[in-house]
C-alpha atoms as a PDB file:
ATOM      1  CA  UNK A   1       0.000   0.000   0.000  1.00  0.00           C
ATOM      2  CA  UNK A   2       1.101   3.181  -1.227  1.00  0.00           C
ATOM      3  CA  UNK A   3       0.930   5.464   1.774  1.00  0.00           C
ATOM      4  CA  UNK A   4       2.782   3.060   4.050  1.00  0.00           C
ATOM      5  CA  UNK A   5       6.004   3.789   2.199  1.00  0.00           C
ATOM      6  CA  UNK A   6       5.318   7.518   3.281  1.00  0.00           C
ATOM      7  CA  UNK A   7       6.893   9.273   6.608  1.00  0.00           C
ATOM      8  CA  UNK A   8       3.566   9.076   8.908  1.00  0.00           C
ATOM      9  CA  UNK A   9       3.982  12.872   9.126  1.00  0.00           C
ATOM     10  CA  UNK A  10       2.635  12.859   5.394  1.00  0.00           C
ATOM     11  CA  UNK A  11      -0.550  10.616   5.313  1.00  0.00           C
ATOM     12  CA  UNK A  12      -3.356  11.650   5.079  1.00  0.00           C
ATOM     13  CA  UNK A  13      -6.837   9.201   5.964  1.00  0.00           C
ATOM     14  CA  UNK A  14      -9.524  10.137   4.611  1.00  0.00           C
ATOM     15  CA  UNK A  15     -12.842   8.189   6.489  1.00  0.00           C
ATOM     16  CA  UNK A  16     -16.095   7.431   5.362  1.00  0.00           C
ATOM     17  CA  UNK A  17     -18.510   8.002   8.629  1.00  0.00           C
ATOM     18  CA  UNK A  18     -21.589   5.511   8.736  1.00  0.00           C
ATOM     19  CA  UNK A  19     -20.463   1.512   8.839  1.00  0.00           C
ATOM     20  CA  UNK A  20     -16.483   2.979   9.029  1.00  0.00           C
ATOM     21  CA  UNK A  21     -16.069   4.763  12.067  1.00  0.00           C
ATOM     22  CA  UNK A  22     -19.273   3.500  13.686  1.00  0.00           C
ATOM     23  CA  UNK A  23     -21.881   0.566  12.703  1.00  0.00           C
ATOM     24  CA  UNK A  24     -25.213   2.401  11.776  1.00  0.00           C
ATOM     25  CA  UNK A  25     -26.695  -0.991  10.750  1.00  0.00           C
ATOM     26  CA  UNK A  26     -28.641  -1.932  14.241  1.00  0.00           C
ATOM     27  CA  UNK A  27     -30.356   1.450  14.481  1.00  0.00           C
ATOM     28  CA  UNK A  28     -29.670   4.338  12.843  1.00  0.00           C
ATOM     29  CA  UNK A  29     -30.325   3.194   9.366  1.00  0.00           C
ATOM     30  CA  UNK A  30     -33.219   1.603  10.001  1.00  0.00           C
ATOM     31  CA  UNK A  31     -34.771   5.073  11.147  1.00  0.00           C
ATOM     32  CA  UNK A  32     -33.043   6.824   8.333  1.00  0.00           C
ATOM     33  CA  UNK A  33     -34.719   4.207   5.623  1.00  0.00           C
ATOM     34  CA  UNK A  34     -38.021   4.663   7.777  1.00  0.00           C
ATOM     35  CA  UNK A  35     -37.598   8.250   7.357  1.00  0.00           C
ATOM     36  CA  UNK A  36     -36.822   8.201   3.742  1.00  0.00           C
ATOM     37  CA  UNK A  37     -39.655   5.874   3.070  1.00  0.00           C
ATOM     38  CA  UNK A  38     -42.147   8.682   5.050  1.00  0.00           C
ATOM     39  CA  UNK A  39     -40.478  11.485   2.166  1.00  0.00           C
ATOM     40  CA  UNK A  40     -40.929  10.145  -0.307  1.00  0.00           C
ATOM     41  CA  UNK A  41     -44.567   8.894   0.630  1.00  0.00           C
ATOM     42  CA  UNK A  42     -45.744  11.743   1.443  1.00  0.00           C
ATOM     43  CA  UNK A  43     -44.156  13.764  -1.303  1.00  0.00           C
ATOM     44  CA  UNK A  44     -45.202  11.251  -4.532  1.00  0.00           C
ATOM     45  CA  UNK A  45     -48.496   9.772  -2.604  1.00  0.00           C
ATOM     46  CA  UNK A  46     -46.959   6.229  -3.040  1.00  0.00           C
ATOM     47  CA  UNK A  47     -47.780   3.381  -0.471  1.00  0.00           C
ATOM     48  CA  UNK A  48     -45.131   1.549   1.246  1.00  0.00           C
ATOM     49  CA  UNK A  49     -44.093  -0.872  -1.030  1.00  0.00           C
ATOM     50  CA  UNK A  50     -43.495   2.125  -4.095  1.00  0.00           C
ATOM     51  CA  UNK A  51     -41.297   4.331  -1.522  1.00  0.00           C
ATOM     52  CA  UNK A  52     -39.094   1.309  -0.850  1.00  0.00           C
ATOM     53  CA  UNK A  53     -39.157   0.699  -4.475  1.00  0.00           C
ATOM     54  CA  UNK A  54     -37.992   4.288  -5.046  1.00  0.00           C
ATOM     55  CA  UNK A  55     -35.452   4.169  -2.484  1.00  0.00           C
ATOM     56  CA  UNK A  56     -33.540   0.984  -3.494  1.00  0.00           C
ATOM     57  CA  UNK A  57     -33.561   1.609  -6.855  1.00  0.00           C
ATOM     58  CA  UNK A  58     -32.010   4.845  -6.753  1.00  0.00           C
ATOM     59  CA  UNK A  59     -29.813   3.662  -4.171  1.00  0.00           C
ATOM     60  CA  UNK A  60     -28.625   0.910  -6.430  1.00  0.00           C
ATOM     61  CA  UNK A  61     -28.217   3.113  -9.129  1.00  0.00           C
ATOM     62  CA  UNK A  62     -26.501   6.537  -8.050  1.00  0.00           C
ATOM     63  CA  UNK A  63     -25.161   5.769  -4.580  1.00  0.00           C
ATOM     64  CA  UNK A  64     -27.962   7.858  -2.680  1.00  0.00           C
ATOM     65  CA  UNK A  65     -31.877   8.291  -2.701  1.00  0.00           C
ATOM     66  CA  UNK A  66     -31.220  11.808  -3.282  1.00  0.00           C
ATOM     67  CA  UNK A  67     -29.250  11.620  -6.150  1.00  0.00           C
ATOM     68  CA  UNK A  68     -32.222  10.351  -7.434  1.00  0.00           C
ATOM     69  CA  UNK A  69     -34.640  12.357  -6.599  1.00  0.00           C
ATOM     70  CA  UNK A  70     -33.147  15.392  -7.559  1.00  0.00           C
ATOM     71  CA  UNK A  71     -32.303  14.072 -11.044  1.00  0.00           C
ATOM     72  CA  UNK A  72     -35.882  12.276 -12.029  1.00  0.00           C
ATOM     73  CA  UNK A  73     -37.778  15.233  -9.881  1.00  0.00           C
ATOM     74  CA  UNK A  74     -35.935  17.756  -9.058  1.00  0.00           C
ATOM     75  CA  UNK A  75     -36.133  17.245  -5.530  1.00  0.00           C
ATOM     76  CA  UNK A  76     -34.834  20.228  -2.956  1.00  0.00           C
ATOM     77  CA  UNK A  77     -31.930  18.450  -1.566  1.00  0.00           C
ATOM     78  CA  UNK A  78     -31.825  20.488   1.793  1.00  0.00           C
ATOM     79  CA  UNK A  79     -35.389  19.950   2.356  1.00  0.00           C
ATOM     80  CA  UNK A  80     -34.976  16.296   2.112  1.00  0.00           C
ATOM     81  CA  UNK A  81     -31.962  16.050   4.313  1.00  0.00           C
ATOM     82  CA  UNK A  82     -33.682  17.988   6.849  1.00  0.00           C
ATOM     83  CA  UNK A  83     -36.440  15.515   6.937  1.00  0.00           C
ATOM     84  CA  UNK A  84     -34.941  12.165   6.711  1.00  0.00           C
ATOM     85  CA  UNK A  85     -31.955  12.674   9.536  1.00  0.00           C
ATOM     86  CA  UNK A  86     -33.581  12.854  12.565  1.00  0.00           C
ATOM     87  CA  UNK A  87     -32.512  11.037  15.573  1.00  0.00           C
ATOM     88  CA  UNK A  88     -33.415  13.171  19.008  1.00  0.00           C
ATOM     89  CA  UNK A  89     -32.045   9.887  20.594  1.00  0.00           C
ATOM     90  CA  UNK A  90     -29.028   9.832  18.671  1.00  0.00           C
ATOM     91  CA  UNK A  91     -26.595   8.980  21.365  1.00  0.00           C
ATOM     92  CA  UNK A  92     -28.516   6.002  22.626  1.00  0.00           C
ATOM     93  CA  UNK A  93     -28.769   4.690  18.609  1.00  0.00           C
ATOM     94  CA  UNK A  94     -25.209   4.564  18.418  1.00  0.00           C
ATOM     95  CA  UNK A  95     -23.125   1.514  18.305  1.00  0.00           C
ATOM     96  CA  UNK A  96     -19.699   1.561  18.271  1.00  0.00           C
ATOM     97  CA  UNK A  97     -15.960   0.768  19.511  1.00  0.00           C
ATOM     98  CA  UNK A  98     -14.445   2.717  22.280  1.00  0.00           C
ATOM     99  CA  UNK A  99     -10.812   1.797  20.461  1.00  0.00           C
ATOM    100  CA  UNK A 100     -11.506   3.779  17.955  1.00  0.00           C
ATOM    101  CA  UNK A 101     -10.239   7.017  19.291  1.00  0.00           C
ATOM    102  CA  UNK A 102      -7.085   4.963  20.686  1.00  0.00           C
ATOM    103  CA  UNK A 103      -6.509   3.735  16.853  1.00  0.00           C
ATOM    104  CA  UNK A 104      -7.284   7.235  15.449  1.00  0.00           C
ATOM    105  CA  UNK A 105      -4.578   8.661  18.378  1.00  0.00           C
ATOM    106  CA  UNK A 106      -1.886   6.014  17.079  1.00  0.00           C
ATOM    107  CA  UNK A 107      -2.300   5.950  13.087  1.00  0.00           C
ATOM    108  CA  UNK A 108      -0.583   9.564  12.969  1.00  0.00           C
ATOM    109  CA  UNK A 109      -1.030  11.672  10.024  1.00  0.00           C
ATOM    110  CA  UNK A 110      -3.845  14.274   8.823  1.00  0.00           C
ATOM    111  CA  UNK A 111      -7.309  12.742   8.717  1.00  0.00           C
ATOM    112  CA  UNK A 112     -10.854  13.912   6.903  1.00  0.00           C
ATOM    113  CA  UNK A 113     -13.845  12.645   7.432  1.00  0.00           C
ATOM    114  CA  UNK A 114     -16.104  12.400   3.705  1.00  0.00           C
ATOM    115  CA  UNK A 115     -19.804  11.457   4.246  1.00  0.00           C
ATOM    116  CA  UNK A 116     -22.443  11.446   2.108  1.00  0.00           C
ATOM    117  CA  UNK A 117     -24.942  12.112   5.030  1.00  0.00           C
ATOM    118  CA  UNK A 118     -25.163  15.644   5.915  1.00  0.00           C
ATOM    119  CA  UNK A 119     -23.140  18.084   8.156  1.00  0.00           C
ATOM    120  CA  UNK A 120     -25.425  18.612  10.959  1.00  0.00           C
ATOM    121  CA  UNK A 121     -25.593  14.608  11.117  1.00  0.00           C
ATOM    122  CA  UNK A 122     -22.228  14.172  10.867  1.00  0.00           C
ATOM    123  CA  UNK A 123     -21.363  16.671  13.344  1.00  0.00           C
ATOM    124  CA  UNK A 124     -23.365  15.583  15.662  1.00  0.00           C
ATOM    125  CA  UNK A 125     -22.068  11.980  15.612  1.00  0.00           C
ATOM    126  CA  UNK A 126     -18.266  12.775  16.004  1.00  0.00           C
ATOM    127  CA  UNK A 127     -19.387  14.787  18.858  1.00  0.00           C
ATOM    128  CA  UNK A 128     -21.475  11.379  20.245  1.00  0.00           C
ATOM    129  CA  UNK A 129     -18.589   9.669  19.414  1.00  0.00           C
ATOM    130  CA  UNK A 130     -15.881  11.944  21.234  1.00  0.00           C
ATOM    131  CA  UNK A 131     -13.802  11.698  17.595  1.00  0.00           C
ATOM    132  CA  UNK A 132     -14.115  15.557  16.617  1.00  0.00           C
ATOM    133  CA  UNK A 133     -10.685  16.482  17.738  1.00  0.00           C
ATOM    134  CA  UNK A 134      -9.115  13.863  15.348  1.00  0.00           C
ATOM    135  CA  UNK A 135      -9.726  15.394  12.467  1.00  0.00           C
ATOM    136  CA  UNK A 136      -8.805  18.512  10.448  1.00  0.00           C
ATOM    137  CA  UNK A 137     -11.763  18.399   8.533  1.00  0.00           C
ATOM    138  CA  UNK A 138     -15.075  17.224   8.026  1.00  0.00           C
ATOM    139  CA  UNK A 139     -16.561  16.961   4.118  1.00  0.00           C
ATOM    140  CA  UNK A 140     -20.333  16.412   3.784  1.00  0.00           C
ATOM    141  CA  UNK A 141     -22.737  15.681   0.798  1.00  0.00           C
ATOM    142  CA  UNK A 142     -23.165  19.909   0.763  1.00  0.00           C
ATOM    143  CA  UNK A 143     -19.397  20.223   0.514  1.00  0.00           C
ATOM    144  CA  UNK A 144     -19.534  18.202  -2.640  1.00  0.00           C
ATOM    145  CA  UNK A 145     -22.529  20.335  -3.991  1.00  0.00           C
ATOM    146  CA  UNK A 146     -25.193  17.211  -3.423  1.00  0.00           C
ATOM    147  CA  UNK A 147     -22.650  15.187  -6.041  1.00  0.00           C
ATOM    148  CA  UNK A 148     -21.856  12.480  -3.324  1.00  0.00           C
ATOM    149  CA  UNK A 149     -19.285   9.549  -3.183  1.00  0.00           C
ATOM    150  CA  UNK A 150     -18.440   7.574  -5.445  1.00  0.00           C
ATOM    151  CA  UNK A 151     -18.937  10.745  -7.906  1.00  0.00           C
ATOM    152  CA  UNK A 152     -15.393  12.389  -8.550  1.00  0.00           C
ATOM    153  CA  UNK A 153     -16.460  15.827  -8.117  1.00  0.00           C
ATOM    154  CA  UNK A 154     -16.726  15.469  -4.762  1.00  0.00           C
ATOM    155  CA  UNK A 155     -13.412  13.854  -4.192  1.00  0.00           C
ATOM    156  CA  UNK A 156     -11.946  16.524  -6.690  1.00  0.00           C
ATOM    157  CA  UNK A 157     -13.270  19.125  -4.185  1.00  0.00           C
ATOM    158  CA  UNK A 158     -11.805  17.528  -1.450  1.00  0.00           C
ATOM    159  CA  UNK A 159      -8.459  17.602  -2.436  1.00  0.00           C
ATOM    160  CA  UNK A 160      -8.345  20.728  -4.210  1.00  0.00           C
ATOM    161  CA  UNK A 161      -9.588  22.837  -0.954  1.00  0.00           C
ATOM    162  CA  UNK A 162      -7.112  20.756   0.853  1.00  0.00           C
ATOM    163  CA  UNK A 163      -4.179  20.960  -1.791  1.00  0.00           C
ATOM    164  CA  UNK A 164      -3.748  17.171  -1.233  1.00  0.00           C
ATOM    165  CA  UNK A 165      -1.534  15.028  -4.160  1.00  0.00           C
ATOM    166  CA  UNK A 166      -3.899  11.312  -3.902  1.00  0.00           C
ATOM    167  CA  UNK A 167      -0.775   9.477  -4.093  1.00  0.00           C
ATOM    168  CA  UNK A 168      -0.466  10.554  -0.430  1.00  0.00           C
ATOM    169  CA  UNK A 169      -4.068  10.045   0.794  1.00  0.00           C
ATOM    170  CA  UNK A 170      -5.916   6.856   1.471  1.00  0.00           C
ATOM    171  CA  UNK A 171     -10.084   6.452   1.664  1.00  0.00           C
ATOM    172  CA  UNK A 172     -11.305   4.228   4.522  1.00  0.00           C
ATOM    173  CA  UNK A 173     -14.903   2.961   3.471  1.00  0.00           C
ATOM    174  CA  UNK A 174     -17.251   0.534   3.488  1.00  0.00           C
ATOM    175  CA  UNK A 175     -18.967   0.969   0.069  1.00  0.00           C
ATOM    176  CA  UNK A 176     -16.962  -0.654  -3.132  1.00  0.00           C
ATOM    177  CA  UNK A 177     -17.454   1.571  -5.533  1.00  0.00           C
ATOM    178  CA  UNK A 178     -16.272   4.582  -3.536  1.00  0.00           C
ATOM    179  CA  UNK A 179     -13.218   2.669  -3.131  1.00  0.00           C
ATOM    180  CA  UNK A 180     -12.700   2.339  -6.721  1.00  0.00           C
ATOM    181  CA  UNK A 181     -13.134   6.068  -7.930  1.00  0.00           C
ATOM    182  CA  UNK A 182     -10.255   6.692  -5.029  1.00  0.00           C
ATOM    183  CA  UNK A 183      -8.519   4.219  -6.603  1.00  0.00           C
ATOM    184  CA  UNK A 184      -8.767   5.616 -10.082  1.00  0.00           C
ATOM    185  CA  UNK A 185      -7.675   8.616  -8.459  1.00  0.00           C
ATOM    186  CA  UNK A 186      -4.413   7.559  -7.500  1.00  0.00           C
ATOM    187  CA  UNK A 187      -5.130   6.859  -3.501  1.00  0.00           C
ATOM    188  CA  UNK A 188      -4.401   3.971  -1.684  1.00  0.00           C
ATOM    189  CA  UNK A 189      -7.772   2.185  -0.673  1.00  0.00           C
ATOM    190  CA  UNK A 190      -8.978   0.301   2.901  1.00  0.00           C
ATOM    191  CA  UNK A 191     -12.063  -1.430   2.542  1.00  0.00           C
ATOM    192  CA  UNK A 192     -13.606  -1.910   6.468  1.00  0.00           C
ATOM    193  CA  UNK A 193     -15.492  -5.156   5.421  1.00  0.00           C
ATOM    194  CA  UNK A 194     -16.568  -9.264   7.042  1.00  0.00           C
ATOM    195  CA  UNK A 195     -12.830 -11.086   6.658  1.00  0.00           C
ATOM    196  CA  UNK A 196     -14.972 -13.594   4.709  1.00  0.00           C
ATOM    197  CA  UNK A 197     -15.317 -11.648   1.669  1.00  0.00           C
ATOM    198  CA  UNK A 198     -13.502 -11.553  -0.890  1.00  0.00           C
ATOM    199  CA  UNK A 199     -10.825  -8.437  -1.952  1.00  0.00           C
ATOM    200  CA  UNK A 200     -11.285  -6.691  -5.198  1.00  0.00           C
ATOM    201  CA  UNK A 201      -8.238  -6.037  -7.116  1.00  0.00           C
ATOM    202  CA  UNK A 202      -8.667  -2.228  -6.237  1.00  0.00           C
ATOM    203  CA  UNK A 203      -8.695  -2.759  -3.116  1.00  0.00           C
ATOM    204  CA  UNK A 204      -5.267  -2.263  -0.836  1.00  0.00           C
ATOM    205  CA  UNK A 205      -6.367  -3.536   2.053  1.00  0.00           C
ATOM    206  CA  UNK A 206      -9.320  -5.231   4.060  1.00  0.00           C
ATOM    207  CA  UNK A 207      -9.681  -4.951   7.684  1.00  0.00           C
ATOM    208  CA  UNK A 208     -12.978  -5.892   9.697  1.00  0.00           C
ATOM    209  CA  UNK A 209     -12.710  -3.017  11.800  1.00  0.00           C
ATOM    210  CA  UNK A 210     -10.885   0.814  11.820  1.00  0.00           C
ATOM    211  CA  UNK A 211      -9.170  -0.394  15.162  1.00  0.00           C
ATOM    212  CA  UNK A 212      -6.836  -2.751  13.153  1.00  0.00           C
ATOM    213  CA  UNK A 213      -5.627  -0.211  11.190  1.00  0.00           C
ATOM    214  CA  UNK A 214      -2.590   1.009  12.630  1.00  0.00           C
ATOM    215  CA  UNK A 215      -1.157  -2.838  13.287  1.00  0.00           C
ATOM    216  CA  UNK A 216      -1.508  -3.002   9.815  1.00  0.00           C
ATOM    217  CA  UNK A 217       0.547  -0.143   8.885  1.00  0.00           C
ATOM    218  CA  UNK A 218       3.019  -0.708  10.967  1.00  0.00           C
ATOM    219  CA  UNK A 219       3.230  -3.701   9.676  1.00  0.00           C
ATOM    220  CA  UNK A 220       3.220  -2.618   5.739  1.00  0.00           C
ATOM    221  CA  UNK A 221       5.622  -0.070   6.440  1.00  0.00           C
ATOM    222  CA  UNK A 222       8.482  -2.433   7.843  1.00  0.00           C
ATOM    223  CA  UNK A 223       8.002  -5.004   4.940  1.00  0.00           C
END
C-alpha cells in the first residue's frame, strides 16, 4: 500500500462516517430508511411498497436516494436532508468501539472525514462519538454540492480545498465503488469489510474493523 512507504507525518486518511467509524446498521439506518420511506410517501403519494421501491432503486443506481430524486424530480436536496436525519435519541442509537479514538490517536497523520450524510448529522455523531478532535476536517454531501461519493467531483473538491496530491491520501470505506473512484484517483484504498469476503483487485487492504488499522501499517511499512 502506497501510503505506508510515506513518513507518517505525510498521510493523510480520509474516512467514510456511517459503517467505518461506527456501525449504523442496528439502528440508525433503520430510522433513516423509515424516514426516507415517510419522504418520499408523502411527497409522490406512493404506499409503502413504491417508496421502498424508489429508495432501493435509486440507491442501487446513483449511490444515494437523493441523487435520485433530484435528477428524475428535481427534488430540494436540503429539504430532504432535513427531513430524513432525525434522531433526538441519537446517542442512545449509536453503536460503536471505544478503540476507535485509541486507533485514530496512534495511526498519525492528517485525517478527513467524507460522508455522504449531511453536516449537521455528521457533526453531531463525532461529537457522540468523542472523535471531533481527530480530524482537520469534516466533508459532507453539501461540501460536494449534493454530487456524493463515489462521484469524482466530490473527491476533486476535497483535495483541491485541501491541496492534497492522492498518491499521499488513502479512503477508509465501506462501500466498493467509492473505493474504486479513489482508486482511479491515484489513492491507496482500505475497505472496512466481514474477513470472509472476498478483496477486489482495487482494493489495498481489508480490515474488519478501523481499530486494526494502525497494526496493519506498521506492519506494511516495515516489509
Amino acid at each position: 500500500m502506497r501510503i505506508t512507504r510515506l513518513p507518517p507525518s505525510r498521510r493523510v486518511w480520509i474516512f467514510d462516517l456511517d459503517n467505518t467509524l461506527h456501525d449504523a446498521r442496528p439502528h440508525i439506518f433503520p430510522s433513516m430508511h423509515l424516514q426516507i420511506g415517510e419522504f418520499i410517501k408523502r411527497t409522490f403519494g406512493v404506499d409503502d411498497a413504491g417508496a421502498d421501491a424508489m429508495r432501493r432503486v435509486f440507491w442501487s443506481r446513483y449511490g444515494t436516494t437523493l441523487k435520485g430524486l433530484m435528477r428524475h424530480y428535481g427534488t430540494d436536496p436540503r429539504k430532504f436532508l432535513r427531513e430524513t436525519h432525525r434522531f433526538p435519541e441519537l446517542a442512545d442509537m449509536l453503536v460503536h468501539e471505544n478503540a476507535v479514538r485509541h486507533s485514530l490517536a496512534r495511526l498519525g497523520g492528517k485525517k478527513l472525514v467524507f460522508s455522504n450524510a449531511p453536516r449537521h448529522y455528521v457533526e453531531e455523531v463525532l461529537r457522540a462519538l468523542g472523535l471531533e478532535r481527530f480530524f482537520a476536517a469534516v466533508y459532507t454531501i453539501e461540501s460536494t454540492r449534493f454530487r456524493p461519493k463515489p462521484a469524482f467531483q466530490g473527491f476533486r473538491v476535497l483535495l483541491r480545498n485541501h491541496d492534497l496530491d492522492p498518491h499521499r491520501c488513502a479512503l477508509v470505506d465501506d462501500v466498493l465503488e467509492n473505493l474504486r473512484t479513489a482508486k482511479r484517483l491515484g489513492m491507496s484504498t482500505v475497505w472496512v469489510a466481514p474477513g470472509s469476503l472476498k478483496r477486489p483487485s482495487y482494493v489495498d487492504l481489508r480490515v474488519f474493523s478501523v481499530t486494526e488499522l494502525p497494526r496493519f501499517v506498521f506492519r506494511h511499512a516495515h516489509e
